[in-house]
Protein backbone atom coordinates (compact mmCIF):
# COMPACT_ATOMS: atom_id res chain seq x y z
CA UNK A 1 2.82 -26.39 -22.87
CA UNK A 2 0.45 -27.79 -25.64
CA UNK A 3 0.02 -31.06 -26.30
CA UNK A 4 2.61 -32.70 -28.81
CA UNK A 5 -0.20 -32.82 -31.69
CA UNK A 6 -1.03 -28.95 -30.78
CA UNK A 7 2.93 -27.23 -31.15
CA UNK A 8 3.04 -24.77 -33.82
CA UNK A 9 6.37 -24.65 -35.69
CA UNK A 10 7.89 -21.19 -36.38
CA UNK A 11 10.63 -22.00 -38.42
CA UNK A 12 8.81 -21.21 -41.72
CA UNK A 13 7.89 -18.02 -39.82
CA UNK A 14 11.06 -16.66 -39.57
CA UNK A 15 11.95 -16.17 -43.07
CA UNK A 16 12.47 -12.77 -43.91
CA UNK A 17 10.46 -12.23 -47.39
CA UNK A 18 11.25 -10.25 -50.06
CA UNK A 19 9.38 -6.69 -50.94
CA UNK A 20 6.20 -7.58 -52.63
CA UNK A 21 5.83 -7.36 -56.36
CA UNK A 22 2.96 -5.24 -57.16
CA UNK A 23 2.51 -6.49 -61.11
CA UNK A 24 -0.90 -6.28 -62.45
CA UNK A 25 -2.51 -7.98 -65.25
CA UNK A 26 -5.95 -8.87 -66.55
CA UNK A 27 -8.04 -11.64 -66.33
CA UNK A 28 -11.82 -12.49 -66.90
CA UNK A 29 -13.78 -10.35 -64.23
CA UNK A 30 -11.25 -7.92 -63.69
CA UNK A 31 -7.81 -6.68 -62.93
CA UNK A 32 -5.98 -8.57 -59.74
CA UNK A 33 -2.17 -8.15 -58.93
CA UNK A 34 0.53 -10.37 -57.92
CA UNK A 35 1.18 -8.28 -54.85
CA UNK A 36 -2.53 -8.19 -53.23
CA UNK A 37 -2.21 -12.07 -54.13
CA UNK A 38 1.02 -12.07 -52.08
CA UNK A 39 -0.53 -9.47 -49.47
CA UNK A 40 -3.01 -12.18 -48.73
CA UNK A 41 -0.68 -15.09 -47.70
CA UNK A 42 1.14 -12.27 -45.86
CA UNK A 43 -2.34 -11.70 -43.73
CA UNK A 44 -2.88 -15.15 -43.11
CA UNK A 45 0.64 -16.13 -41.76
CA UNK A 46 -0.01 -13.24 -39.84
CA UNK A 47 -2.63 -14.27 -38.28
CA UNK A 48 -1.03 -17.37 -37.09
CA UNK A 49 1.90 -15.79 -36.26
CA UNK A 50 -0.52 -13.10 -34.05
CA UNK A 51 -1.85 -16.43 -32.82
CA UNK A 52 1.24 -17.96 -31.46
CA UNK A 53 2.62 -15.08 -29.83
CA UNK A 54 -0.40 -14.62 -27.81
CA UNK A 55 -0.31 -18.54 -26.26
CA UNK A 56 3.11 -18.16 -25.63
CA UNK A 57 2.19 -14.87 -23.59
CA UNK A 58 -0.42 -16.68 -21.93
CA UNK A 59 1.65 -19.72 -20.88
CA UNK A 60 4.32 -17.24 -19.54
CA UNK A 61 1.67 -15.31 -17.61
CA UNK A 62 0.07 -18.60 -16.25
CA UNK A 63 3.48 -19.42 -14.68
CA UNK A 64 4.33 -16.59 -13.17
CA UNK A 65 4.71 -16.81 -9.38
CA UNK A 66 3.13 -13.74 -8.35
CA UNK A 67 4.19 -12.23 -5.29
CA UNK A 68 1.85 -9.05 -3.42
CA UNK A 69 2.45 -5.91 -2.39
CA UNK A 70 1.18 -4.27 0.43
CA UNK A 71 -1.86 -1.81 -1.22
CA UNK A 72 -1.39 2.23 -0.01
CA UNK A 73 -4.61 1.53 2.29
CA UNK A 74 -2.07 -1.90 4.41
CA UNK A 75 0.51 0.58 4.43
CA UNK A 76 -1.02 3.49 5.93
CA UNK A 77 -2.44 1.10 8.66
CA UNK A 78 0.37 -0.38 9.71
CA UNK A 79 2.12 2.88 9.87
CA UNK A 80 -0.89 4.14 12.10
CA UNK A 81 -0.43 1.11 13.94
CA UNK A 82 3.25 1.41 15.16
CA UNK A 83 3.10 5.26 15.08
CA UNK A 84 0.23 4.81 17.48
CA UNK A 85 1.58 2.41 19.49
CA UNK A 86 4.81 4.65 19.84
CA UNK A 87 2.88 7.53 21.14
CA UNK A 88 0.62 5.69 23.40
CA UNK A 89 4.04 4.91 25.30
CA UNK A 90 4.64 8.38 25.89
CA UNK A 91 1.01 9.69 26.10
CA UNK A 92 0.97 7.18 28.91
CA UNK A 93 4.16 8.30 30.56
CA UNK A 94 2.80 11.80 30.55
CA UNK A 95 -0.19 10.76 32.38
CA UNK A 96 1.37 8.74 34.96
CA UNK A 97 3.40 12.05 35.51
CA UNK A 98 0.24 13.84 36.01
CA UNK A 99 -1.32 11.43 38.49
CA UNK A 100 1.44 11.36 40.26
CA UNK A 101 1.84 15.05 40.57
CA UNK A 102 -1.96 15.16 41.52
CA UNK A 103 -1.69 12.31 43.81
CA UNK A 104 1.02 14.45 45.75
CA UNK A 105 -0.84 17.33 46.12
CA UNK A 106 -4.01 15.49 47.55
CA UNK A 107 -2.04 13.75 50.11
CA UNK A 108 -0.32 17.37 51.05
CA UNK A 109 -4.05 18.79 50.97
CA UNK A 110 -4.75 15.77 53.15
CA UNK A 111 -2.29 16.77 55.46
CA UNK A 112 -3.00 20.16 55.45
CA UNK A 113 -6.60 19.91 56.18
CA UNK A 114 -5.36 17.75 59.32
CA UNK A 115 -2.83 20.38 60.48
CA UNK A 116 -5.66 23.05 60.07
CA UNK A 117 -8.26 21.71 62.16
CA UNK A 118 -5.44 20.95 65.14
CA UNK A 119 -4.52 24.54 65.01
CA UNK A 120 -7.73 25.35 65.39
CA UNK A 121 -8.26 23.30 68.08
CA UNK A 122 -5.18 24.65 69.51
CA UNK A 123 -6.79 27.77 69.74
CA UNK A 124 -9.68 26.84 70.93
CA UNK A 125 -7.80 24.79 73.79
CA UNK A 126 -5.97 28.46 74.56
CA UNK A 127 -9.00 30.35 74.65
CA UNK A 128 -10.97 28.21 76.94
CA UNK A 129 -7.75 27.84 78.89
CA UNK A 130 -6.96 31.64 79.39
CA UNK A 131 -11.02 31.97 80.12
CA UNK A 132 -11.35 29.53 82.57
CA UNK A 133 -7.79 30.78 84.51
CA UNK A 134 -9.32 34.39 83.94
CA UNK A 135 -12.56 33.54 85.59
CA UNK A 136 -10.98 32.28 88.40
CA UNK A 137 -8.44 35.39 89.18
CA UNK A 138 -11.56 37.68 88.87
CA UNK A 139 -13.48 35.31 90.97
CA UNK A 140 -10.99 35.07 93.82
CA UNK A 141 -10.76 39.14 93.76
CA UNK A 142 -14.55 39.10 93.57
CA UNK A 143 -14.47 41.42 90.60
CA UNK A 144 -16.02 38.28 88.30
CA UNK A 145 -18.83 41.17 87.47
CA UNK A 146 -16.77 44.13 87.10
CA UNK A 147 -15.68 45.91 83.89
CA UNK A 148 -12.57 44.92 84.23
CA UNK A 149 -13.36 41.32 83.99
CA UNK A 150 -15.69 41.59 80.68
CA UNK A 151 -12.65 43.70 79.50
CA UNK A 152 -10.25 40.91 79.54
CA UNK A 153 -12.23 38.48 78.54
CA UNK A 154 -13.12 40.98 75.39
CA UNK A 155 -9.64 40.63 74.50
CA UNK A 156 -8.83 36.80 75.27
CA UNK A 157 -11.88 36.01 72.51
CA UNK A 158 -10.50 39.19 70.15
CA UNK A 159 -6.70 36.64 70.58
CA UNK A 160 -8.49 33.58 69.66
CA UNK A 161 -10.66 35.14 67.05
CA UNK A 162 -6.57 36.99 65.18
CA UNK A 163 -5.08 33.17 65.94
CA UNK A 164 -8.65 31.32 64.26
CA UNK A 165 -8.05 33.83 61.06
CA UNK A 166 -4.42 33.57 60.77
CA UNK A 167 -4.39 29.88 61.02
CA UNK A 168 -7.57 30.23 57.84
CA UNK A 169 -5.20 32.40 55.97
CA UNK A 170 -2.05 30.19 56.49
CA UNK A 171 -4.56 27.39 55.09
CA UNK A 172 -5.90 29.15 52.83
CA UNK A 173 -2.32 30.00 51.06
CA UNK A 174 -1.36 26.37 51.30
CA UNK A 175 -4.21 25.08 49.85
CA UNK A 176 -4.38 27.37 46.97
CA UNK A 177 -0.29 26.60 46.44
CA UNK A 178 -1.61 22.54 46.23
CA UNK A 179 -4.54 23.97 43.79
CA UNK A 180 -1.69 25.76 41.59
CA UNK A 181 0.11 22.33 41.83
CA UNK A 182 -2.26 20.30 40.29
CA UNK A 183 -3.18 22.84 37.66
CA UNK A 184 0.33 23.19 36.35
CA UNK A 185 0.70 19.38 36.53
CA UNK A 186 -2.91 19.58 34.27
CA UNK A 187 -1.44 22.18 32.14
CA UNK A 188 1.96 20.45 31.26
CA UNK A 189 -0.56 17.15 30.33
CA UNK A 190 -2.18 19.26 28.15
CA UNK A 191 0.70 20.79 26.36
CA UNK A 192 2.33 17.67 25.86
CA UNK A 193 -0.83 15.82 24.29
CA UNK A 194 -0.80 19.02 22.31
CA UNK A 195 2.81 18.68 21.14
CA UNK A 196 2.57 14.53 20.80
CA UNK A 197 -0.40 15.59 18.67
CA UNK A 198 1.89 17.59 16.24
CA UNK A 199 4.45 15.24 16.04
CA UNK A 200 1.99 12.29 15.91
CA UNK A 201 0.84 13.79 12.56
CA UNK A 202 4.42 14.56 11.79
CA UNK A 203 5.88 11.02 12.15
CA UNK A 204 2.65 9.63 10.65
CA UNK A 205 3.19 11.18 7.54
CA UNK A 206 7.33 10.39 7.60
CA UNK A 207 6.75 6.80 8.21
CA UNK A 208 3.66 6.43 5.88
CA UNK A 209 5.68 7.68 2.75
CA UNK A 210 8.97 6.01 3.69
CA UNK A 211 6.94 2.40 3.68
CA UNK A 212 5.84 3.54 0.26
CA UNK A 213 9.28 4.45 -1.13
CA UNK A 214 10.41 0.95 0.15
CA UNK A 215 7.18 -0.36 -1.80
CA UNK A 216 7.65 1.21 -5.16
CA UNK A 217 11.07 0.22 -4.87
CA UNK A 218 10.98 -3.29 -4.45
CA UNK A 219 7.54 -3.45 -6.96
CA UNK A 220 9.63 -1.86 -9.84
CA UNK A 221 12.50 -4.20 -9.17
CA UNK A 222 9.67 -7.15 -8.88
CA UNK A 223 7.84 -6.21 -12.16
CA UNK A 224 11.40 -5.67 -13.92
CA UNK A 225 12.48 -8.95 -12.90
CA UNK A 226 9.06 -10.72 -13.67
CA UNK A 227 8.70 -8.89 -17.20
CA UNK A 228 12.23 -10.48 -18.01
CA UNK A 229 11.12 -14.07 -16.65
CA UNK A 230 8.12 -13.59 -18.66
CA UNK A 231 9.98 -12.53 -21.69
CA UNK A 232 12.26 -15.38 -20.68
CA UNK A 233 9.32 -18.06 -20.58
CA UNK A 234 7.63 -16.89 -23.70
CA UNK A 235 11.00 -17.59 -25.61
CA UNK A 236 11.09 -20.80 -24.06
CA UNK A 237 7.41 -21.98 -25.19
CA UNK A 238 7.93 -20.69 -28.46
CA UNK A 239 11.33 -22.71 -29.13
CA UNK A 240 10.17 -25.99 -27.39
CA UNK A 241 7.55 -25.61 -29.56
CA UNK A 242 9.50 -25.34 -32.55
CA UNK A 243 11.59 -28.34 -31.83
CA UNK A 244 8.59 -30.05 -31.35
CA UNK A 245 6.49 -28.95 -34.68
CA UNK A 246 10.12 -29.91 -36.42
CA UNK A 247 10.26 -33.51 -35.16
CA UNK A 248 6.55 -34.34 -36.09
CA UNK A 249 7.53 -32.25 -39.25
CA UNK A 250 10.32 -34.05 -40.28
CA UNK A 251 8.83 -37.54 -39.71
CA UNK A 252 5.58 -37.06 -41.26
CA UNK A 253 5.91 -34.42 -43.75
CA UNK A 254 3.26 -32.36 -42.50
CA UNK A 255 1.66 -29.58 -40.46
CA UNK A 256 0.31 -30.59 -36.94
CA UNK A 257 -2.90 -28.60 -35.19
CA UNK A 258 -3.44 -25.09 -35.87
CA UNK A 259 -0.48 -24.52 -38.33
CA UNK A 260 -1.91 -27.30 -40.45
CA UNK A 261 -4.95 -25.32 -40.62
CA UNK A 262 -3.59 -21.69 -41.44
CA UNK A 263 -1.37 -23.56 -43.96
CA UNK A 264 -4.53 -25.81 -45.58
CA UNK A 265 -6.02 -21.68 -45.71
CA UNK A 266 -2.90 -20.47 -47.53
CA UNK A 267 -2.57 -22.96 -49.72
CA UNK A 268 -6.59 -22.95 -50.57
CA UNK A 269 -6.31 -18.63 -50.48
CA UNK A 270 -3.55 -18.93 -53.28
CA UNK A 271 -5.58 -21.76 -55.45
CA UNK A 272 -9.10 -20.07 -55.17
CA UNK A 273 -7.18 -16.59 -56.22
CA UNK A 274 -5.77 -18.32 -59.39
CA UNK A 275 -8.72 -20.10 -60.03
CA UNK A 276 -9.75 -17.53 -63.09
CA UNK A 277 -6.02 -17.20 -64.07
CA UNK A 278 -5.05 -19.04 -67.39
CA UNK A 279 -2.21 -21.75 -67.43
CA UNK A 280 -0.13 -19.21 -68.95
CA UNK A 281 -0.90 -16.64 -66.12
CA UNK A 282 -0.47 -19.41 -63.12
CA UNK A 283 3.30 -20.60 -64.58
CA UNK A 284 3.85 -16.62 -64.56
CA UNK A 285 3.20 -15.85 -61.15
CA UNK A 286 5.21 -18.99 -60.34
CA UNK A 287 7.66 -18.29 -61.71
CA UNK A 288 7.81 -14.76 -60.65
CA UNK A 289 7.17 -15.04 -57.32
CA UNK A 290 8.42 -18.62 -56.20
CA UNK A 291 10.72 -17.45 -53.24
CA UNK A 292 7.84 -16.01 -51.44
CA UNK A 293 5.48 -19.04 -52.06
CA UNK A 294 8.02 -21.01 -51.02
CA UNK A 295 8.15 -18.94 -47.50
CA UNK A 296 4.24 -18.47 -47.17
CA UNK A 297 3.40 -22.24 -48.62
CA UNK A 298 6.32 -23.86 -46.48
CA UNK A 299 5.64 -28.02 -47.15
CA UNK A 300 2.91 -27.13 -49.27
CA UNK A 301 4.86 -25.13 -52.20
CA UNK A 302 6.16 -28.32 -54.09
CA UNK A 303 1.98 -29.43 -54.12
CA UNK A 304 1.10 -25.99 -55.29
CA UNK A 305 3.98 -25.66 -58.01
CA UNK A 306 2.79 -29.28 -59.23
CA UNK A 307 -0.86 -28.05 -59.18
CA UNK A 308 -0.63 -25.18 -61.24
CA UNK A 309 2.13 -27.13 -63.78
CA UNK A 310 4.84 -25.25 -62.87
């Protein structure tokens, strides 16, 4: 609030004034009317009363506690944030469900490749088994140079070569089944980064615009609630401010700070616009017009009425 010597009283301002009279009559230099005479008070109080208003408004403004809102930009980040942060749970889980799909299949291609090279040597055992006990029939019977001899040994390295391929094939078909494994565990990563993508974008959206429904909710409620308290703080300045204006009024019988100097400016308006009336004229507009002086001159009328001899 304004210092004691500052208040502006508004109790003169309140008076509801008549419809101006709009009388004309000559005097030297020209024609002037009551009613622009009247008019011109009405701008001045005006003026004041424009005056007031606005450091009442500013007072209330200055002790408002304002309170922030999150802007669209916070919002959308946070949103991102915990959206993100939601996902990266499952992206995660998918990708532990990968690796450990993969991780199966190696050890099982591990394995395999272990069980592949001891059939293998298997063979290899039974070949140069059935050779060696071969060689030693044929070389007992003395036939180790005959036909028959190469024969069968022909066919114990035609075995082993059947037993080497079948054991490549039956690796071969495993190892492409552990291949196929750890593509479709690949593949189902994929698709579900895919899909979290979608959603993702989805949710993002969802959560986004329900944080700014919750937003523009509680900011209308805010601004109706700090537009009253305004409202209600403005009201309060301007009576406190009244009372105040009244109790230096009524004990010095006089205008304090700026309504002491838009009532000097009334009161030397009205006097400088009667200056070229007559005596006859001033006592006339006096007497025609002495409620609204009385509003617009307040403590000054009776000084103004004894001025012009009315």
């Amino acid at each position: 609030m304004l210092a004691p010597g500052e208040r502006i009283s508004i109790r003169s301002e309140t008076v509801k004034l008549p419809d101006v009279k709009e009388s004309t009559f000559t005097v030297s230099g020209g024609n002037k009317s009551y009613g622009s005479i009247l008019n011109g008070l009405k701008g001045i109080k005006e003026e004041y009363d424009a005056s007031l208003r606005e450091r009442a408004k500013a007072y209330a403004r200055e002790n408002v506690g304002a309170e922030t809102f999150e802007t669209d930009e916070e919002l959308t980040a946070r949103a991102t944030g915990e959206t993100t942060s939601s996902y990266a749970s499952k992206r995660n889980k998918a990708a532990l469900k990968r690796d450990e799909k993969i991780e199966d299949a190696e050890r099982d291609r591990a394995g395999l490749s272990a069980g592949y090279l001891s059939a293998v040597r298997a063979v290899k055992e039974k070949e140069e088994s059935a050779l060696a006990a071969h060689a030693e029939r044929m070389s007992q019977k003395g036939l180790s140079h005959s036909s028959t001899a190469g024969l069968k040994e022909e066919s114990i390295r035609l075995n082993a070569e059947r037993a080497y391929g079948e054991a490549g094939s039956l690796y071969g078909e495993k190892l492409s089944a552990i291949d196929n494994k750890i593509r479709r565990a690949e593949t189902a990563y994929d698709e579900a980064m895919r899909e979290y993508e979608i959603s993702y974008a989805i949710d993002l959206e969802k959560k986004i615009a329900k944080y700014k429904s919750q937003r523009d909710k509680l900011l209308a409620a805010y601004k109706s609630s700090a537009e009253k308290a305004e409202a209600d703080r403005a009201e309060a300045y301007l009576k406190e401010d009244a009372e105040l204006n009244a109790a230096y009024e009524d004990v010095n019988g006089d205008y304090t700070g700026e309504k002491k100097v838009n009532y000097d400016r009334r009161y030397d308006y009205v006097i400088g616009e009667l200056a070229d009336f007559t005596e006859e004229k001033k006592k006339d507009f006096l007497a025609k017009n002495r409620e609204e002086l009385r509003a617009y001159l307040g403590l000054y009328y009776d000084k103004f009425a004894r001025t012009i001899g009315g």
